[in-house]
Protein backbone atom coordinates (compact mmCIF):
# COMPACT_ATOMS: atom_id res chain seq x y z
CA UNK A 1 115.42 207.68 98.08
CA UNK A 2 116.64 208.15 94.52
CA UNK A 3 120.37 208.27 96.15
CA UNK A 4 120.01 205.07 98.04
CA UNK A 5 118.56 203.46 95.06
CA UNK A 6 121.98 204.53 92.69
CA UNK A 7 124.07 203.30 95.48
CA UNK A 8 122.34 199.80 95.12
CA UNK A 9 122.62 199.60 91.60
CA UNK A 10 125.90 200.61 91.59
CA UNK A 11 126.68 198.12 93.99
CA UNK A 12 125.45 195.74 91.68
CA UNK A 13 127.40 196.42 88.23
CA UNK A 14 130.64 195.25 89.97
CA UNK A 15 128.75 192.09 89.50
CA UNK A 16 127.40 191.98 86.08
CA UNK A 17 131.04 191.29 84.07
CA UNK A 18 131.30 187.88 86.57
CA UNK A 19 131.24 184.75 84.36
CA UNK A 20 128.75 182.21 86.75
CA UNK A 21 130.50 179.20 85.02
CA UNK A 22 133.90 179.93 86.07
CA UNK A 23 132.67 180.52 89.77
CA UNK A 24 130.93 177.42 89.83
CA UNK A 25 133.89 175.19 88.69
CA UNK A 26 136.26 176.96 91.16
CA UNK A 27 133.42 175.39 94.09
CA UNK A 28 134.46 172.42 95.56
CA UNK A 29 131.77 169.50 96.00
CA UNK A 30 131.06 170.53 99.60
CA UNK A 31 130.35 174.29 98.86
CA UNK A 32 128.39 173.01 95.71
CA UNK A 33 126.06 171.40 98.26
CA UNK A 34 125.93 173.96 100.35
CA UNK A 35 124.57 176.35 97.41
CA UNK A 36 122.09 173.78 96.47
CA UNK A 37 120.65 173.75 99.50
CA UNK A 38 120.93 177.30 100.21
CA UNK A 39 118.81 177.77 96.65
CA UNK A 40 116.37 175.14 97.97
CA UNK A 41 115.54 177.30 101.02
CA UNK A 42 115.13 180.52 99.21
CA UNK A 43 113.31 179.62 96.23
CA UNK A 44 111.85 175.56 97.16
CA UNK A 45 110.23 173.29 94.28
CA UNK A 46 106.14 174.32 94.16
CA UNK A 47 105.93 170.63 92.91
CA UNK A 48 106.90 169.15 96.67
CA UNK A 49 104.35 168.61 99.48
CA UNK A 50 105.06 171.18 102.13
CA UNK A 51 105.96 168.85 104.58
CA UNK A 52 109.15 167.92 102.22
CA UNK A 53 110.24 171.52 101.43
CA UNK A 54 112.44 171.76 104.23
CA UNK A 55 116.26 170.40 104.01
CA UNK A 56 116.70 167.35 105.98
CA UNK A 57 118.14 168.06 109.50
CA UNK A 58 118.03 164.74 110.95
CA UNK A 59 120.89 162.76 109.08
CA UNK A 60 123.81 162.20 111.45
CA UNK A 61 126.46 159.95 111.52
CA UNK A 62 126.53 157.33 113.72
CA UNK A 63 129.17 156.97 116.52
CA UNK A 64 130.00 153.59 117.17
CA UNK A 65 128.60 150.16 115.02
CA UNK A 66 125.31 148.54 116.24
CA UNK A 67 125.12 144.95 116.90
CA UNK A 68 121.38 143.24 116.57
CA UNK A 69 122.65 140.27 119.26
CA UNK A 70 124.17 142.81 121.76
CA UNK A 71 121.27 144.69 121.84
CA UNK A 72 119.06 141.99 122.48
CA UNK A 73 121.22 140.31 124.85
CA UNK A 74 121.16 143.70 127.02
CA UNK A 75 117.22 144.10 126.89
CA UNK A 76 117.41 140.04 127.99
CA UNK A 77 119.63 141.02 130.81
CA UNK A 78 117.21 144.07 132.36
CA UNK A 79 114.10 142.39 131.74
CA UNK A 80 115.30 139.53 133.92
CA UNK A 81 116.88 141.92 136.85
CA UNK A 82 113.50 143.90 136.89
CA UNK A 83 111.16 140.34 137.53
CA UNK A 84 114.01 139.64 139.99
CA UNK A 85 113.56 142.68 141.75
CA UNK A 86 109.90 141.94 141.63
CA UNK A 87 110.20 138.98 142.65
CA UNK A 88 112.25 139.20 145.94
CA UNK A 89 110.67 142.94 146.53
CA UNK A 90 108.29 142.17 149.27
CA UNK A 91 110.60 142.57 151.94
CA UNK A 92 109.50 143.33 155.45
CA UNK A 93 109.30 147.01 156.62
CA UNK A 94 112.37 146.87 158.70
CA UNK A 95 114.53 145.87 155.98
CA UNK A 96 113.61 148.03 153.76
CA UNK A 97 114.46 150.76 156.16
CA UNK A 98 117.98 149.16 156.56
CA UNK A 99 118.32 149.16 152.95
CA UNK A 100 119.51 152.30 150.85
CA UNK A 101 117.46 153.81 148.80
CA UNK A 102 117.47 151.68 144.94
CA UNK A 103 116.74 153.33 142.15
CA UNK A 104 114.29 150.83 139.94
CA UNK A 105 115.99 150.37 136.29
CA UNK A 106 113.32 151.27 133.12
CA UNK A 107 113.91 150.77 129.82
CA UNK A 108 113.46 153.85 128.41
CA UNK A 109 113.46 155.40 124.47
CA UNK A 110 116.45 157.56 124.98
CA UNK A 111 118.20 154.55 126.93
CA UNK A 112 117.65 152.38 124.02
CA UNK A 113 118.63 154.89 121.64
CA UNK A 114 121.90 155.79 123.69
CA UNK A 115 122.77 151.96 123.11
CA UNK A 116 121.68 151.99 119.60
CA UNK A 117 124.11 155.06 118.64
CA UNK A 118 127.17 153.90 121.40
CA UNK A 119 127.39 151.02 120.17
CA UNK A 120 127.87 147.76 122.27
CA UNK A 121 130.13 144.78 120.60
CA UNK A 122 129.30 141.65 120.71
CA UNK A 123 132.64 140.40 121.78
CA UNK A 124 132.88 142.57 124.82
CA UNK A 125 129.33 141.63 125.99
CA UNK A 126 130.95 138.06 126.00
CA UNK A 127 134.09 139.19 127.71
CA UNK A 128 132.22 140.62 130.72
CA UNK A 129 129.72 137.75 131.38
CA UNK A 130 132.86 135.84 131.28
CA UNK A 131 134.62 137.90 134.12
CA UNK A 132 131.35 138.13 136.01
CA UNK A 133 131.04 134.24 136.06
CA UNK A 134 135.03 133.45 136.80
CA UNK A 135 134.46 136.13 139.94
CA UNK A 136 131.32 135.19 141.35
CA UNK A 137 132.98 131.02 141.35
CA UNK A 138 136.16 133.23 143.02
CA UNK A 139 133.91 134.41 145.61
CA UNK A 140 131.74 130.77 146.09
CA UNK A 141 134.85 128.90 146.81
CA UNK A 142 136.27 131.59 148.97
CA UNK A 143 133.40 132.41 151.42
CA UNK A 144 132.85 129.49 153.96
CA UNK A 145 129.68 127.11 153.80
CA UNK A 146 126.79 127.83 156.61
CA UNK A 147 123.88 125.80 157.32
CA UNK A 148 120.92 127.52 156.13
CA UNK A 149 118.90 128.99 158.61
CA UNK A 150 115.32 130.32 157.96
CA UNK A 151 114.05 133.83 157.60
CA UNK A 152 110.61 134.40 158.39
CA UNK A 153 110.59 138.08 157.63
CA UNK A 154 110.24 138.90 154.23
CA UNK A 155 106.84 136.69 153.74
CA UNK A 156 103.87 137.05 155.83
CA UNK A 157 103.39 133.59 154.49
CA UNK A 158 106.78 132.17 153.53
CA UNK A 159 109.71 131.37 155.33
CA UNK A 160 113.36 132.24 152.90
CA UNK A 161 116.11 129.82 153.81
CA UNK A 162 119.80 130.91 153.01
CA UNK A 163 120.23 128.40 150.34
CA UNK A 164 117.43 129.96 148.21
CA UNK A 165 114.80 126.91 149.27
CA UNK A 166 111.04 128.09 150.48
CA UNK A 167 109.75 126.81 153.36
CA UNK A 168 106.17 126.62 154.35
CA UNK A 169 105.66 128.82 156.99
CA UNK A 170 103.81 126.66 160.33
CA UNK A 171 101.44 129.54 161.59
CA UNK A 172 98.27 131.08 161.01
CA UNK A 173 97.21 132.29 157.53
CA UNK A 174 97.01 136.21 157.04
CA UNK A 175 93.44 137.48 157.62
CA UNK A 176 91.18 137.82 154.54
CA UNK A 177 91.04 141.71 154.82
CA UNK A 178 94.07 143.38 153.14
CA UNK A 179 91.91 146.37 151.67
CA UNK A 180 90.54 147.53 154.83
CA UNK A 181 87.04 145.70 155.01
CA UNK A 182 86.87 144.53 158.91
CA UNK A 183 84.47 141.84 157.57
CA UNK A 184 85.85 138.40 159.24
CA UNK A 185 83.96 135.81 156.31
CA UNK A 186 83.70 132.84 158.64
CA UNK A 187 82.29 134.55 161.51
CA UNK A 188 79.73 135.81 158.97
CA UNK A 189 78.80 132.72 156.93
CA UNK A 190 78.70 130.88 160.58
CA UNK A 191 75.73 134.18 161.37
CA UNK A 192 74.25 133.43 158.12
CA UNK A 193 73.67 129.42 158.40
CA UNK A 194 72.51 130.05 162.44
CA UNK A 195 70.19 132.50 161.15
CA UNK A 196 71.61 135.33 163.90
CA UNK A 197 69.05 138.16 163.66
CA UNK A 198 71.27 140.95 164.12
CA UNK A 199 72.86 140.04 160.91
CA UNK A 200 70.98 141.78 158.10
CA UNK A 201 73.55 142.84 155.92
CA UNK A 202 76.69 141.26 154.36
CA UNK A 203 79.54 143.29 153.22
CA UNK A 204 82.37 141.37 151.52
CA UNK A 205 83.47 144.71 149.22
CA UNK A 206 87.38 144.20 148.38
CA UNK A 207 88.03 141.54 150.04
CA UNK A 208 91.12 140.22 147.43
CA UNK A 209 91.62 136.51 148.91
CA UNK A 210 87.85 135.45 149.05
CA UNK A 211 87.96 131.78 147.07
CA UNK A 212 84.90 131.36 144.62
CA UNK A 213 83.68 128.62 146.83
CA UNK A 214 83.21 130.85 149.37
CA UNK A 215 81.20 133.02 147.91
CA UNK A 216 79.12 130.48 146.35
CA UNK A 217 78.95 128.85 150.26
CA UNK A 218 77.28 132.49 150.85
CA UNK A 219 74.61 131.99 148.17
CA UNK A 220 73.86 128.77 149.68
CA UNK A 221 73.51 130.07 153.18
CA UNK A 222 71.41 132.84 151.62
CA UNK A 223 69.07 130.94 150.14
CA UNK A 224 67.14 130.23 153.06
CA UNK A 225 68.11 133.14 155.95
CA UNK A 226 65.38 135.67 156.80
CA UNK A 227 67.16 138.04 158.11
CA UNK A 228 69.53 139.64 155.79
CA UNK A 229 68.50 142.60 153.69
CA UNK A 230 71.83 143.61 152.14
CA UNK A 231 74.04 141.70 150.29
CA UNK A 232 77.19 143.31 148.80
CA UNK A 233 80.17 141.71 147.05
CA UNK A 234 81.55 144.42 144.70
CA UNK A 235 85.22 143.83 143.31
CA UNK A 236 85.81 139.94 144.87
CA UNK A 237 86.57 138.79 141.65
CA UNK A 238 83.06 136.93 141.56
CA UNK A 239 82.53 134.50 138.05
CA UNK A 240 79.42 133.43 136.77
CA UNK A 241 79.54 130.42 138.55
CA UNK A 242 78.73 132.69 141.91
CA UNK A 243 76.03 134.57 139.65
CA UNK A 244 74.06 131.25 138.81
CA UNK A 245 74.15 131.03 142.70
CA UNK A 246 72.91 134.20 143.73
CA UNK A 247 70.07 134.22 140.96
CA UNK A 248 68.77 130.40 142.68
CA UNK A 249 68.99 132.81 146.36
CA UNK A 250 66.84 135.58 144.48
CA UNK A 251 64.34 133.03 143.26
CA UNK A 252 63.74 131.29 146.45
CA UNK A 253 64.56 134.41 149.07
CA UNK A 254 61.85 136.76 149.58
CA UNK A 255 63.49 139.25 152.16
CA UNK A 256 67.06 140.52 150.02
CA UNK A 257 66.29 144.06 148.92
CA UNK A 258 69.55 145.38 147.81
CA UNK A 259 72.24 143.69 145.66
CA UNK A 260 75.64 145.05 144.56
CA UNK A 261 77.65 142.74 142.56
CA UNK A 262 80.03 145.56 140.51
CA UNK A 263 83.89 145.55 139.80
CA UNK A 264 83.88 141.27 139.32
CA UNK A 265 84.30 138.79 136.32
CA UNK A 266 80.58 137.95 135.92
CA UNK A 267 79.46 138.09 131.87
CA UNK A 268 76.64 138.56 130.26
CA UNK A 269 75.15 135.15 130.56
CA UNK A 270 75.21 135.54 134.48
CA UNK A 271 74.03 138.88 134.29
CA UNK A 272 71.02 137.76 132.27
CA UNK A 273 70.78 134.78 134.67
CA UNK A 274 70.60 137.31 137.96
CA UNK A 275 67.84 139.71 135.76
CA UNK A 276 65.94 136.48 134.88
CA UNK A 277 65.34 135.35 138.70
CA UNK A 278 63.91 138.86 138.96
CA UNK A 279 60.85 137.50 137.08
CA UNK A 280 60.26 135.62 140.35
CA UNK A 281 61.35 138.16 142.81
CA UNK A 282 58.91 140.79 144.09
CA UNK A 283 60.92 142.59 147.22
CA UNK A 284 64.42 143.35 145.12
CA UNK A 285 64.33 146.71 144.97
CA UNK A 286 68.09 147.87 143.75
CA UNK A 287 70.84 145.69 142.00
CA UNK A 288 73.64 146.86 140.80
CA UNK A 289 76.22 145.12 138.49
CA UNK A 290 77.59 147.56 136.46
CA UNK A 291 81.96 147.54 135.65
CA UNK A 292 81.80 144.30 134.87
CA UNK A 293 85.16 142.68 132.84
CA UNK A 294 83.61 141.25 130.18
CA UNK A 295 81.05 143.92 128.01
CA UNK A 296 77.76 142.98 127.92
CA UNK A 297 76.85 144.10 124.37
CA UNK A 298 74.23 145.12 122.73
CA UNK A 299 72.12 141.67 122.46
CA UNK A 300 72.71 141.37 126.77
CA UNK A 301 71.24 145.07 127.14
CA UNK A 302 68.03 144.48 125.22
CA UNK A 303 67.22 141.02 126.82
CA UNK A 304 67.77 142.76 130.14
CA UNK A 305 64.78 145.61 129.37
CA UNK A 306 62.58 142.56 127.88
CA UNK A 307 63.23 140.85 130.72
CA UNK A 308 62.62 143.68 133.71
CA UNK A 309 59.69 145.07 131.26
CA UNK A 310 57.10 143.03 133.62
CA UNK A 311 58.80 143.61 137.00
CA UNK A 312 57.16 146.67 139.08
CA UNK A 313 59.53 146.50 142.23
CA UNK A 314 62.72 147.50 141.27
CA UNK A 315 63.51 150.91 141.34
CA UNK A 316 67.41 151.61 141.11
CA UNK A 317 69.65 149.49 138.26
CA UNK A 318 73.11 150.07 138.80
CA UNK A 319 74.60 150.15 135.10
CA UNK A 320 75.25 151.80 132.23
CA UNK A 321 73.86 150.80 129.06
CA UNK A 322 75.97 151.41 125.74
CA UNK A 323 72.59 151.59 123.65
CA UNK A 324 70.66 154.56 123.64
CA UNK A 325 67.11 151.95 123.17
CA UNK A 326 67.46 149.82 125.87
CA UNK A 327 69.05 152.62 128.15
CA UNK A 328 65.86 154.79 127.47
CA UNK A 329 63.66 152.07 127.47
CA UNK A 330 65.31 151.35 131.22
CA UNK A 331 65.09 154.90 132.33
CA UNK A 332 60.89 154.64 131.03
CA UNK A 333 60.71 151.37 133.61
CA UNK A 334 62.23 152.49 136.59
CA UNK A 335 60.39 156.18 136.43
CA UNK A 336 57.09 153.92 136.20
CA UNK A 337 58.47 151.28 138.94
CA UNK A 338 58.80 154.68 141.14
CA UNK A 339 55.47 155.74 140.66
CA UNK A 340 53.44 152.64 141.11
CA UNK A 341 55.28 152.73 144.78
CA UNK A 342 54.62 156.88 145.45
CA UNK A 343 51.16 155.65 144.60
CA UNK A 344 51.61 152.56 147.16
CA UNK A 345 52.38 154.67 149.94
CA UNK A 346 49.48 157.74 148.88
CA UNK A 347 47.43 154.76 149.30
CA UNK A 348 48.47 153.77 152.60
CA UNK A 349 48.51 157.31 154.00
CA UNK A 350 45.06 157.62 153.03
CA UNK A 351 44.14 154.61 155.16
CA UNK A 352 45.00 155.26 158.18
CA UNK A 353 43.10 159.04 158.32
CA UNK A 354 40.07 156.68 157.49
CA UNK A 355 40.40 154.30 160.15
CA UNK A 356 40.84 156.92 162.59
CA UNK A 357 38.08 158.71 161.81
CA UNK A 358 35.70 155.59 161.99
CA UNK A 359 36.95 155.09 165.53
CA UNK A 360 36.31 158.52 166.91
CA UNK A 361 32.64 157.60 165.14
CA UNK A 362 32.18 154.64 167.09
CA UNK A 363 33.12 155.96 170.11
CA UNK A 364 31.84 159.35 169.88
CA UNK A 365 28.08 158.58 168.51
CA UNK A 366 27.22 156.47 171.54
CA UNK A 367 28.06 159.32 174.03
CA UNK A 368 26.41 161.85 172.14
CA UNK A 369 23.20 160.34 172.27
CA UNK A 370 23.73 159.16 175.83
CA UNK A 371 24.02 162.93 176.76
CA UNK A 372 21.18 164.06 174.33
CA UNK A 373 18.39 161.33 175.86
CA UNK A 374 19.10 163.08 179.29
């Protein structure tokens, strides 16, 4: 140890006759700057946030000018190919398996940055748009003129003509079940206004291309049919308008137990429009209406627990309140709702063992004595 230790400072006394001053002059500038930050990273400044202690890594030099116009012009350019590929991308399923395989064109970070540090000239932006315009006249004057025919196969509804002109297609509208729901809605609303018997539940869940009026034509037909139980129209893009409608069916209809009315554009002056006709509805016995687009807020959650504070029938409210009062306050309702009708049916139960009983009486007495006189 004491050897290794001699050998260092031994090592070091070739050192101590250097004059520092004369070394530094001899640097250049770059090797000056080099030191500097060399001293930085051994011994940093304790006067520095930490985050700043660290030499600077990220200062490059750019390789090619940037041009404010160019750049814009480009994003210009790909935002209107990408709505024109959206716009034109509803082909039919034959042609797109003639087609190749595209790939779709996103405007990404590192694509914008690879511009940024390229570098795209104005001029030559200009320059190409003016090719691409002198070749595509080239190739309109060149290719020969044909009558434009129609092409009924990229619209179900549509009809393309060569010269870029829609054409109303002449044949039946597409069905009004895109998302799978085999509901046909005139067929049902035509069940509904006859009163058919066998119809005691509507289900018009997802259907994308239902018209407002429509659904307010159900509410109508509603109002008055005995027969249906269940009426669902989750996600059909229902407005208040249809929730004013459906509240008049659940004051004057007496035989609707379930309502589902989630996923739609109602707000909170429908819902509280729907929860007030409750007042007058004894035989509702779930609703739901939660997932609404508009938020209720805090003033529509508490007027909705005044409101179903005096109704005993309903048992199951679809939705979740934001406030912890009017959410527990709901919870305390619906637990009581439940028990008044457990009670209801223990007192029904208990009936019918009475009634029984009496009749075995009445018919049971009379014999006994019959057989007891003889």
């Amino acid at each position: 140890m004491a050897m290794s230790t001699f050998g260092y400072r031994q090592e070091l006394s070739k050192y101590e006759d250097l004059d520092e001053d004369e070394l530094l002059a001899s640097l250049t500038a770059e090797e000056l700057q080099e030191l500097e930050k060399e001293l930085a990273d051994i011994d940093p400044d304790d006067n520095l946030p930490i985050g700043l202690r660290q030499r600077d890594q990220t200062a490059k030099t750019p390789t090619g000018t940037f041009s404010r116009d160019a750049l814009m012009k480009y994003w210009e350019n790909e935002t209107r190919k990408l709505l024109e590929e959206e716009r034109i991308g509803s082909t039919s399923p034959r042609q797109v398996s003639d087609q190749q395989p595209q790939t779709l064109i996103i405007l990404s970070e590192k694509k914008v940055q690879k511009f940024y540090f390229l570098g795209y000239n104005k001029e030559d932006v200009e320059e190409d748009e003016e090719e691409e315009e002198e070749e595509e006249e080239n190739e309109e004057e060149n290719s020969p003129k044909i009558a434009p025919t129609l092409d009924c196969t990229t619209h179900p509804q549509q009809c393309w003509s060569s010269n870029g002109q829609s054409n109303q297609r002449q044949a039946e509208p597409e069905p009004s079940r895109m998302s799978g729901n085999p509901t046909v809605v005139d067929e049902v609303l035509e069940k509904i206004l006859t009163n058919d018997p066998d119809t005691t539940e509507v289900n018009l869940n997802n259907i994308d291309n239902i018209s407002q009026d429509t659904l307010i034509q159900f509410a109508e037909a509603l109002r008055s049919n005995p027969h249906v139980r269940f009426f669902s129209l989750a996600n059909t893009h229902a407005d208040e308008q249809v929730a004013f409608a459906i509240a008049k069916v659940l004051r004057e209809n007496s035989n609707i137990t379930n309502l589902n009315i989630e996923s739609n554009f109602i707000t909170g002056k429908g819902i509280l429009a729907l929860v007030q006709a409750l007042t007058r509805n004894s035989t509702l016995t779930e609703m739901r209406f939660h997932n609404q687009r508009h938020i209720c807020g805090g003033q529509v959650e508490m007027e909705i627990v005044k409101l179903l504070r005096e109704n005993t029938t309903l048992i199951k409210l679809g939705y979740q309140f934001d406030l912890p009062g009017p959410r527990i306050s709901m919870t305390t309702i619906l637990t009581r709702n439940q028990d008044l009708q457990r009670q209801k049916r223990m007192q029904e139960l208990d009936l019918q063992p009475c009634s029984w009983s009496v009749t075995v009486l009445q018919t049971s007495v009379p014999a006994l004595l019959q057989h007891t006189c003889l």
